[in-house]
N, C-alpha and C. Protein backbone atom coordinates (compact mmCIF):
# COMPACT_ATOMS: atom_id res chain seq x y z
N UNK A 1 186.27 118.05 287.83
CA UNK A 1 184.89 118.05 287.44
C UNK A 1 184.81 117.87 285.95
N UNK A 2 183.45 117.18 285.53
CA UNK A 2 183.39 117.38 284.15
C UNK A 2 182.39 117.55 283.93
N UNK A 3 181.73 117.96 282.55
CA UNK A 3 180.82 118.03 281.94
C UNK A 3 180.47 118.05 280.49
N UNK A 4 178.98 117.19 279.83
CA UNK A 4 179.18 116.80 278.23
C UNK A 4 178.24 117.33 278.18
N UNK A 5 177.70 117.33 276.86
CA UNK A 5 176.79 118.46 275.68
C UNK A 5 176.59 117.75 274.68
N UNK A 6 175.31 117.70 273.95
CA UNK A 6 175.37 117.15 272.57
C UNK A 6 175.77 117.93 271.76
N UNK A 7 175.91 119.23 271.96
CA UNK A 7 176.22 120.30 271.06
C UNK A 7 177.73 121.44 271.80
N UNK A 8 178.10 122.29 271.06
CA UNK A 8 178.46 123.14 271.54
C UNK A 8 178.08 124.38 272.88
N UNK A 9 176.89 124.57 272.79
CA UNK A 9 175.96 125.56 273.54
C UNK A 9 175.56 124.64 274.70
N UNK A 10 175.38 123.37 274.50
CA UNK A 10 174.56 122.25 275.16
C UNK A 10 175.75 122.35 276.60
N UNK A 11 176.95 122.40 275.71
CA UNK A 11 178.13 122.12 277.09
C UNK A 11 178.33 123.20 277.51
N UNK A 12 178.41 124.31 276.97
CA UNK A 12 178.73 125.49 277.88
C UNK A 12 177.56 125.54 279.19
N UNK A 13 176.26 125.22 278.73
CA UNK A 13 175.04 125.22 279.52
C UNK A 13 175.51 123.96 280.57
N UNK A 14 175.69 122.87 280.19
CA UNK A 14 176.22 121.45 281.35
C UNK A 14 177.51 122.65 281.95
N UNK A 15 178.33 122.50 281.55
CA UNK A 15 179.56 123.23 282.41
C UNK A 15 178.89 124.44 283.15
N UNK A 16 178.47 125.16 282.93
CA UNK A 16 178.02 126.14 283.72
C UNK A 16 177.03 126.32 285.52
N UNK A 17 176.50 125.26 284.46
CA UNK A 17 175.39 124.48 285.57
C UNK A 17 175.71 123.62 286.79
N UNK A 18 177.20 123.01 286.29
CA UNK A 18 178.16 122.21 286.82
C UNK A 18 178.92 123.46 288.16
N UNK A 19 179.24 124.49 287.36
CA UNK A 19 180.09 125.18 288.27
C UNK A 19 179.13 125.96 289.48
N UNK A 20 177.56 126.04 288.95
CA UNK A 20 176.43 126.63 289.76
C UNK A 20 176.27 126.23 290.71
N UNK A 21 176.45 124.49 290.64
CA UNK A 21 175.80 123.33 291.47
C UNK A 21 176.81 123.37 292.72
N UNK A 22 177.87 122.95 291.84
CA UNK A 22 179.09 123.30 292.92
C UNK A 22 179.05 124.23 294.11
N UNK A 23 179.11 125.55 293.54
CA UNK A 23 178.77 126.75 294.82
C UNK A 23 177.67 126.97 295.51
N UNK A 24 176.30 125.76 295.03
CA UNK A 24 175.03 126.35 295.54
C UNK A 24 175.26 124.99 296.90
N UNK A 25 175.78 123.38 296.05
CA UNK A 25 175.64 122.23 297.02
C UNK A 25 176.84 122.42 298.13
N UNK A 26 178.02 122.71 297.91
CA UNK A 26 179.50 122.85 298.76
C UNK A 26 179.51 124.52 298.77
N UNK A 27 178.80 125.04 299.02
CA UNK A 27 179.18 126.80 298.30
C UNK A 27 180.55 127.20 298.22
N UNK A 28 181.02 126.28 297.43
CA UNK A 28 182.94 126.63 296.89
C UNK A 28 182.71 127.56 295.70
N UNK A 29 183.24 128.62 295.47
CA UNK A 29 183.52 129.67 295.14
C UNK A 29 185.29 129.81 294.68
N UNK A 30 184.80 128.70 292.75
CA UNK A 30 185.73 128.83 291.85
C UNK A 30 186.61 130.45 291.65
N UNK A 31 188.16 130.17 291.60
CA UNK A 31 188.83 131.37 291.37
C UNK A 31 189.48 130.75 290.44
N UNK A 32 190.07 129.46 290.32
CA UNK A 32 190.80 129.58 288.75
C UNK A 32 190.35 127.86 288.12
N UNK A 33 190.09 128.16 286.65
CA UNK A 33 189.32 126.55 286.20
C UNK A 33 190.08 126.70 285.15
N UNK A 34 191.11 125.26 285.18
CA UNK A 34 191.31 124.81 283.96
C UNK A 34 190.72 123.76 283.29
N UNK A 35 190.36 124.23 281.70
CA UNK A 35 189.57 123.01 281.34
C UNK A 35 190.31 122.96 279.77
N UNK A 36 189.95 121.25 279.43
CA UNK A 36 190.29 120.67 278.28
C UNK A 36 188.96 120.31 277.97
N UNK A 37 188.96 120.94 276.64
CA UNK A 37 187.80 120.22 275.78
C UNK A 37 188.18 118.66 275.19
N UNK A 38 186.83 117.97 275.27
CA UNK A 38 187.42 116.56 274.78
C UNK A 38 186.04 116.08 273.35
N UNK A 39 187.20 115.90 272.67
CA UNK A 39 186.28 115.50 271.44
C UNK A 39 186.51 116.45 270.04
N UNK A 40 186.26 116.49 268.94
CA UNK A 40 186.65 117.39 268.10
C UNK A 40 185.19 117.20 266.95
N UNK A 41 183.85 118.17 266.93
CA UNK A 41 183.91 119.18 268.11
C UNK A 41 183.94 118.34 269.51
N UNK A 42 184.24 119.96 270.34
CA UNK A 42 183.78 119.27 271.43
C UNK A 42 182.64 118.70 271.93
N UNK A 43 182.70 117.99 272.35
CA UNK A 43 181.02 117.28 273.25
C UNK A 43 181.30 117.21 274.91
N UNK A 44 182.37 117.59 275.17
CA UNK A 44 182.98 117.30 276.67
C UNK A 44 183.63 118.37 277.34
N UNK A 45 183.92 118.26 278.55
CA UNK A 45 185.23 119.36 279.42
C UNK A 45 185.51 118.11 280.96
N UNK A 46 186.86 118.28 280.53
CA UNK A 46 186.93 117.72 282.02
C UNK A 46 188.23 119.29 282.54
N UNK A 47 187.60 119.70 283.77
CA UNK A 47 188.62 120.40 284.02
C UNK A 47 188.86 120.43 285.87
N UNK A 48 189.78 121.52 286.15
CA UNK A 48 190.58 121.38 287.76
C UNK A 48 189.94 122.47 288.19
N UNK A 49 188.77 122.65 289.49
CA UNK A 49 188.42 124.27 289.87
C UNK A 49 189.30 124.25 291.24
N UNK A 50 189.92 125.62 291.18
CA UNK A 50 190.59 125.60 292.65
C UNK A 50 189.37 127.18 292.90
N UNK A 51 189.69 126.92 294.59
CA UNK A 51 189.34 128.11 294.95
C UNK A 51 189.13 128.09 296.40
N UNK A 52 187.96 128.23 296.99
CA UNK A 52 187.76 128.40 298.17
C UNK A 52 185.77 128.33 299.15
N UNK A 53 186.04 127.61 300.13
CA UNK A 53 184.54 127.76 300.81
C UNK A 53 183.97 129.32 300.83
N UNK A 54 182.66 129.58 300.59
CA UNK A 54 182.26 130.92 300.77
C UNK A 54 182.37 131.50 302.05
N UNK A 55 182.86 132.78 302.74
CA UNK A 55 183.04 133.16 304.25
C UNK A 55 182.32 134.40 304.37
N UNK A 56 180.96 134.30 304.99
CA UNK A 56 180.77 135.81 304.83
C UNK A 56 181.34 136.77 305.26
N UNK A 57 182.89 136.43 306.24
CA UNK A 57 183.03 137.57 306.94
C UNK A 57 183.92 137.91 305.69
N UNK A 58 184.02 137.40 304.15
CA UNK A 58 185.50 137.78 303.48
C UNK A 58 184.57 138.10 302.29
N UNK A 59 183.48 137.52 301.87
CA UNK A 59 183.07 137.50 300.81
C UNK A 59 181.12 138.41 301.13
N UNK A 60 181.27 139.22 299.82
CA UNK A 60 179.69 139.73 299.47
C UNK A 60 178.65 138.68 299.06
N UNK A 61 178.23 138.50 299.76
CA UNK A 61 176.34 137.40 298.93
C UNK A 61 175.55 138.69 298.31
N UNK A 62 175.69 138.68 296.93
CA UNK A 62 174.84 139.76 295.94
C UNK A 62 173.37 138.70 295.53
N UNK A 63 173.29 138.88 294.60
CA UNK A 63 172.25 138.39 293.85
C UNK A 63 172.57 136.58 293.20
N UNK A 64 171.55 135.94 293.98
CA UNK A 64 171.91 134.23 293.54
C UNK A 64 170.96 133.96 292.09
N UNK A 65 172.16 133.24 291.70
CA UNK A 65 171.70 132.77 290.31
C UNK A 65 170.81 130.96 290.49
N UNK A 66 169.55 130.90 289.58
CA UNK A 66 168.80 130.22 290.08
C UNK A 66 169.28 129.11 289.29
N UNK A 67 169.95 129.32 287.91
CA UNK A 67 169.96 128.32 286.53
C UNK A 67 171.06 129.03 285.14
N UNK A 68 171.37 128.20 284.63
CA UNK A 68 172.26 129.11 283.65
C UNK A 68 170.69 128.44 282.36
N UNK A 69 170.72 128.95 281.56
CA UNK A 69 169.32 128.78 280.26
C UNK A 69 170.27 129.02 279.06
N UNK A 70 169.64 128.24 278.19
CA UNK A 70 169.59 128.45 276.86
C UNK A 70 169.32 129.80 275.89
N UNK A 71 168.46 130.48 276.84
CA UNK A 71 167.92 131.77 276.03
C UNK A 71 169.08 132.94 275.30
N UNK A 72 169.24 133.00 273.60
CA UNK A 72 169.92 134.17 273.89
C UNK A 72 171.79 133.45 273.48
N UNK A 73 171.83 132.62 274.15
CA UNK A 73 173.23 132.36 273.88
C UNK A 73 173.95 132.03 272.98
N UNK A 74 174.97 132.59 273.57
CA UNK A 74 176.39 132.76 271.87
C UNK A 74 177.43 132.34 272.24
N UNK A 75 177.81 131.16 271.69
CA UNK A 75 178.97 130.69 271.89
C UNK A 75 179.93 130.64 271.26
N UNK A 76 181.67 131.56 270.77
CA UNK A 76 182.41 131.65 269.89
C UNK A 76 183.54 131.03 270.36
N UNK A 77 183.40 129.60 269.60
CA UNK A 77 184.72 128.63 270.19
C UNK A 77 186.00 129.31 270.07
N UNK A 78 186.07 129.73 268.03
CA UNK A 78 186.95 130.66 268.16
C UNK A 78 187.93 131.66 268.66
N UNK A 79 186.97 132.33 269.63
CA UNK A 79 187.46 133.50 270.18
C UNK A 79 187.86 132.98 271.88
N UNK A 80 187.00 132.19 272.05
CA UNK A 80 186.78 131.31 273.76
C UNK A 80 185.96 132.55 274.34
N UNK A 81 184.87 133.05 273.32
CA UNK A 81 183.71 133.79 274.47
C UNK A 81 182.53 133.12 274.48
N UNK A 82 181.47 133.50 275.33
CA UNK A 82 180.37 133.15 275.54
C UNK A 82 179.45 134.12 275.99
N UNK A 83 177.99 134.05 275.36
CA UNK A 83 177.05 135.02 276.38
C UNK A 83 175.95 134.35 276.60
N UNK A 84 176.28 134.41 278.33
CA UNK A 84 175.11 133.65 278.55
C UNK A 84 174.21 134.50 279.52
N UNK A 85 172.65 134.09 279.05
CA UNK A 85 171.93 134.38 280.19
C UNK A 85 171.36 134.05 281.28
N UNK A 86 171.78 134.14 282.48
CA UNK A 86 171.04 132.97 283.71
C UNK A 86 169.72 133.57 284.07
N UNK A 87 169.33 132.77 285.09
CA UNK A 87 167.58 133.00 285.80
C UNK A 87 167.91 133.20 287.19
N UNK A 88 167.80 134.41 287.49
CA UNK A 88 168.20 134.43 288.62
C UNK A 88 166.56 135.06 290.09
């Protein structure tokens, strides 16, 4: 999978949204994502999600997230954290 950004924040928001879409259209349910940033800064990610179809008899359905948003968010390339807030 990949995903681009005009900005820093822009891609965490595309990537995120990317990994949302994923579990909401195939409901695959990422357990490990490797990703390479592409570009310096970045403007890109292409990365590998492994994981698995959702099963309710194995897995909890809690609370669905509707959107990952802009509101609020902090992105420290630095450190590789992020805080984001979704709409759920």
């Amino acid at each position: 999978m990949s995903a681009s950004g005009e900005d820093s924040t822009g891609l965490v928001v595309a990537f995120l949204t990317e990994l949302l879409n994923l579990e909401q259209t195939e409901q695959f349910l990422g357990r490990e994502i490797r990703a390479r940033p592409v570009g310096n800064p970045p403007t890109a990610i292409v990365a590998s999600v492994s994981g698995e179809r959702f099963d309710p008899e194995r897995h909890t359905a809690r609370t669905e997230v509707k959107a990952v948003t802009f509101h609020d968010l902090v992105f420290d390339a630095a450190r590789g954290r992020a805080r984001v807030i979704v709409d759920i």
